[in-house]
Every structure is written in C-alpha cells, then in structure tokens.
Protein backbone atom coordinates (compact mmCIF):
# COMPACT_ATOMS: atom_id res chain seq x y z
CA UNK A 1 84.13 70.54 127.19
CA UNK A 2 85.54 73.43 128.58
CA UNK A 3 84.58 76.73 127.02
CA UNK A 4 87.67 78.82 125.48
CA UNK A 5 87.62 82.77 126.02
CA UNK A 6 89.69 85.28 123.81
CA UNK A 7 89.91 89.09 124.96
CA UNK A 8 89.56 92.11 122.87
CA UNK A 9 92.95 94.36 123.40
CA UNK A 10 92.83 97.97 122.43
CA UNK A 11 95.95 100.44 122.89
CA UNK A 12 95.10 104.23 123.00
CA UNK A 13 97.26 105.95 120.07
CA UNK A 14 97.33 109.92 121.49
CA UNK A 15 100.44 110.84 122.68
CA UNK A 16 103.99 109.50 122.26
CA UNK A 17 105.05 106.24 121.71
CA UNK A 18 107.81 104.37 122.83
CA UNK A 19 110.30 103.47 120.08
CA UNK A 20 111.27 99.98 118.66
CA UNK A 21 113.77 99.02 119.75
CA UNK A 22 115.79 96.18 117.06
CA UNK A 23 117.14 93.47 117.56
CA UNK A 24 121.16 93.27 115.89
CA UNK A 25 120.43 92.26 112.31
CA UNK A 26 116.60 92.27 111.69
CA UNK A 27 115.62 94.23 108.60
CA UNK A 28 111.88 95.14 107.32
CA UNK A 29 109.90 94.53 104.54
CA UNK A 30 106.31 94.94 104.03
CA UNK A 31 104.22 91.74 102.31
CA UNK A 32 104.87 90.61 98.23
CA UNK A 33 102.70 88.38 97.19
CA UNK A 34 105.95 86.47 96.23
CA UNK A 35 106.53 85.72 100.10
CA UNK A 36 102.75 84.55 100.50
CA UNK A 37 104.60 80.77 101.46
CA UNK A 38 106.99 82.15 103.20
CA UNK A 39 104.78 84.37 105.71
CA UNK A 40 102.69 81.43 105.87
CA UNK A 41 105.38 78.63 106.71
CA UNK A 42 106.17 81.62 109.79
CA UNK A 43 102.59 82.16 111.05
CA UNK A 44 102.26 78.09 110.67
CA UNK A 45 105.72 77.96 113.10
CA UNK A 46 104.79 80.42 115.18
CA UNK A 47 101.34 78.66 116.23
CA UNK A 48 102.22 75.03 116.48
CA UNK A 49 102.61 75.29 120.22
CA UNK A 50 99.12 75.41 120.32
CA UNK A 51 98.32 79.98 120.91
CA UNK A 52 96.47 80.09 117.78
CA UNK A 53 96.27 79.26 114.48
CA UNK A 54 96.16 79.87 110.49
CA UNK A 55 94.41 78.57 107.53
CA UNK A 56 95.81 76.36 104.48
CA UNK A 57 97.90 78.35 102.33
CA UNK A 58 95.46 78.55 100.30
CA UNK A 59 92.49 79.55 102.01
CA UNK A 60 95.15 81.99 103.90
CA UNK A 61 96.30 83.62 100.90
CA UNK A 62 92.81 84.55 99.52
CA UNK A 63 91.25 85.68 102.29
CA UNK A 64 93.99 87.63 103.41
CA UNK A 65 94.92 89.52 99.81
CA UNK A 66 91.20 89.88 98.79
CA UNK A 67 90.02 90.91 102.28
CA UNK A 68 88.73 94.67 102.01
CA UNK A 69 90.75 95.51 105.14
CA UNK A 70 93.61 94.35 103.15
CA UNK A 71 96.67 96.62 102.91
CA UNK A 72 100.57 95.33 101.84
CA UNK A 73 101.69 98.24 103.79
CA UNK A 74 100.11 96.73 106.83
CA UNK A 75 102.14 93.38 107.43
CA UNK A 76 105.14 93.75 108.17
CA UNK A 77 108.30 91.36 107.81
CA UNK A 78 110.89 91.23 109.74
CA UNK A 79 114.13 88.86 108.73
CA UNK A 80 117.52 88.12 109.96
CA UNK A 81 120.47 86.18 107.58
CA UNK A 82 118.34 83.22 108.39
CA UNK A 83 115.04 84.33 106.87
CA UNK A 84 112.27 85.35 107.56
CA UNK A 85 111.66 85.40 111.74
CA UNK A 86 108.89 88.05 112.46
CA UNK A 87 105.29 88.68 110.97
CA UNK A 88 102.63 91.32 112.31
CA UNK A 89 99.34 91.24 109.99
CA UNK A 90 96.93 94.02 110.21
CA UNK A 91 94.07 95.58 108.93
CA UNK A 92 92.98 99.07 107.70
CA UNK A 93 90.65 99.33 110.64
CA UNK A 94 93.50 99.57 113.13
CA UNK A 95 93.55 95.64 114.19
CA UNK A 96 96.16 93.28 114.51
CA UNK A 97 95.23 89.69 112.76
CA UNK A 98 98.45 88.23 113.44
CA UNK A 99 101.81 88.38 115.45
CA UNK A 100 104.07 85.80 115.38
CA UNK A 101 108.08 85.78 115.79
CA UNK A 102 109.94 82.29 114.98
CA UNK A 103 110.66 80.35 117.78
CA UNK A 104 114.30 80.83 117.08
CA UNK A 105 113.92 84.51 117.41
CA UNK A 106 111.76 84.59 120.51
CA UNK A 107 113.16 86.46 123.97
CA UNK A 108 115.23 89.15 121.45
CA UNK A 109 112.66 91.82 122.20
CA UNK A 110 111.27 91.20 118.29
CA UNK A 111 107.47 90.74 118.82
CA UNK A 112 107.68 94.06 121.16
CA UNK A 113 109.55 95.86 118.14
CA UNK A 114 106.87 94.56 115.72
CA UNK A 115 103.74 95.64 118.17
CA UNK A 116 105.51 99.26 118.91
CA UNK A 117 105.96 99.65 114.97
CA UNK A 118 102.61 98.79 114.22
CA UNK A 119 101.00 101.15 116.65
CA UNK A 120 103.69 103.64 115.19
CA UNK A 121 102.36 103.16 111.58
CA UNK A 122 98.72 103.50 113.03
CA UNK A 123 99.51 106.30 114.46
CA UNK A 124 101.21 108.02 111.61
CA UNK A 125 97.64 107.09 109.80
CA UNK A 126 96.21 109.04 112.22
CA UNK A 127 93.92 106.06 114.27
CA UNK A 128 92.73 106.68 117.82
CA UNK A 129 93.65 103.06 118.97
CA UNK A 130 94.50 100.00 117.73
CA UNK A 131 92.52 96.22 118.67
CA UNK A 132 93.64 93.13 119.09
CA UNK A 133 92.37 89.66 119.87
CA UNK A 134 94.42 87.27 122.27
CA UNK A 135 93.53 84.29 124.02
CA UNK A 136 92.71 84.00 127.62
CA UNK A 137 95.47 81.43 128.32
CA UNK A 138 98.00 82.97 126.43
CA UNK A 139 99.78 84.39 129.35
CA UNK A 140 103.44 84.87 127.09
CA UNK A 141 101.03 87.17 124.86
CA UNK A 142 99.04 88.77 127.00
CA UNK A 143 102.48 90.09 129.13
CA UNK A 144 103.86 91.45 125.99
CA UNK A 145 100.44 93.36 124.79
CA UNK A 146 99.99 94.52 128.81
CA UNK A 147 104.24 95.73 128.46
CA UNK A 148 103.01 97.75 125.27
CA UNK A 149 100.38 99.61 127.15
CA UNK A 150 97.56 97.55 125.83
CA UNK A 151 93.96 97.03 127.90
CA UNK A 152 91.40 95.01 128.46
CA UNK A 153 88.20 96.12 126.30
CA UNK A 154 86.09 92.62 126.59
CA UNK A 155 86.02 89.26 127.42
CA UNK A 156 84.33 86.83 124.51
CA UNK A 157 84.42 83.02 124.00
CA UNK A 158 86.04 81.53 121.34
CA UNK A 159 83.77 80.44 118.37
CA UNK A 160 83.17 76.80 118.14
C-alpha cells in the first residue's frame, strides 16, 4: 500500500490582508447548534470526491462542540437562497479543521472568501499565523491555500 502524506500550511498574519471578495448573494452566519445537521450534510458533500473526510454526525457533533479549541465564532457559514453552500471550521489556536464549499458553489471564488475571512478574524484576534492541514494530492486545495499566501511548514504521512 502506498503511503498517504498531508502537509502542514501556515499563513503569516502581520501586515495587510487582502479582502474577501463575495460572491452575489452569499450571506454569513457563524455555527448554532441548531445547524449541527446541516453543517454536517455540507462537510459530508464537500468530501465525497474522495479530499478528506468527516465523522458520523454524531461523533462530529461532540467532538467538535466539546473540543476545548472549540469556539461558535470560529466556523463560519456561508449560504445562498439555496442553503447552506460554504463551511470553514477552526480552532482557537489559529487552525483551520475544515473548508469545504458545495459542489454547486465551487469556481465562484467562495472557498477563497472563506480562507481570506478566516485569516481576517485571526488576525483581528491578534494571531501571528494561522495552520492548516491539506493533503498531498489535493492539488485543487493546495492552489487555493498557495493563491492565499499560504506555505509549506512540513511534510507528514497520513495516520493509518
């Protein structure tokens, strides 16, 4: 079997940042427990092509709302007349769990809106940087993250 690799992506925080830039009829919302299905049914869409994945519902829900890291503030919807299309999950130590836009909503520019708010918001809570993990052969990711000024930091494999 072929060993998997993921790589740690940090983006430096000093200076400015580029805006986000919308696309025509998204609107924000930061996480309810009442849209705990609905945030799941998205991140559950956005990985069935195969670039990652999410727990049960469940097992999601607890680990994410009882996680000590865990901050409403820091996920952030976006939706369109349709629903909800765009999720980016983080964590009170400046990392990004999850991004994932709706494959209906994907080329619009919405996953680079999310990833420039987010470092926004870091910023605003005065971080240094902000870390992701992405990987290897997610080359559609890794263009985006690279686009948003984001850099290598290491190179790790995958947990079995």
């Amino acid at each position: 079997m072929v060993q998997a690799y993921c790589l740690l992506l940090r983006r430096e925080l000093a200076g400015a940042l580029p805006p986000s830039a919308w696309p025509a009829g998204i609107s924000l919302a930061t996480y309810q427990p009442t849209m705990a299905e609905a945030v799941h049914q998205l991140l559950e869409a956005g990985y069935r092509a195969g670039v990652g994945q999410v727990s049960a519902l469940a097992v999601w829900r607890e680990r994410f709302e009882r996680d000590p890291e865990y901050d409403p503030q820091l996920c952030i919807i976006a939706s369109d007349a349709q629903g909800l299309v765009g999720v980016i999950q983080c964590w009170t130590s400046a990392y990004i769990k999850h991004l994932v836009v709706h494959p209906r909503a994907q080329g619009q520019g919405l996953g680079r809106a999310l990833l420039l708010h987010a470092f926004s918001v870091f910023q605003q809570r005065r971080e240094g940087f902000v870390d992701l993990k992405v990987l290897e052969d997610n080359l559609r990711a890794r263009q985006l993250y690279a686009s948003c000024g984001m850099r290598q930091v290491r190179r790790e494999p995958v947990p079995d």
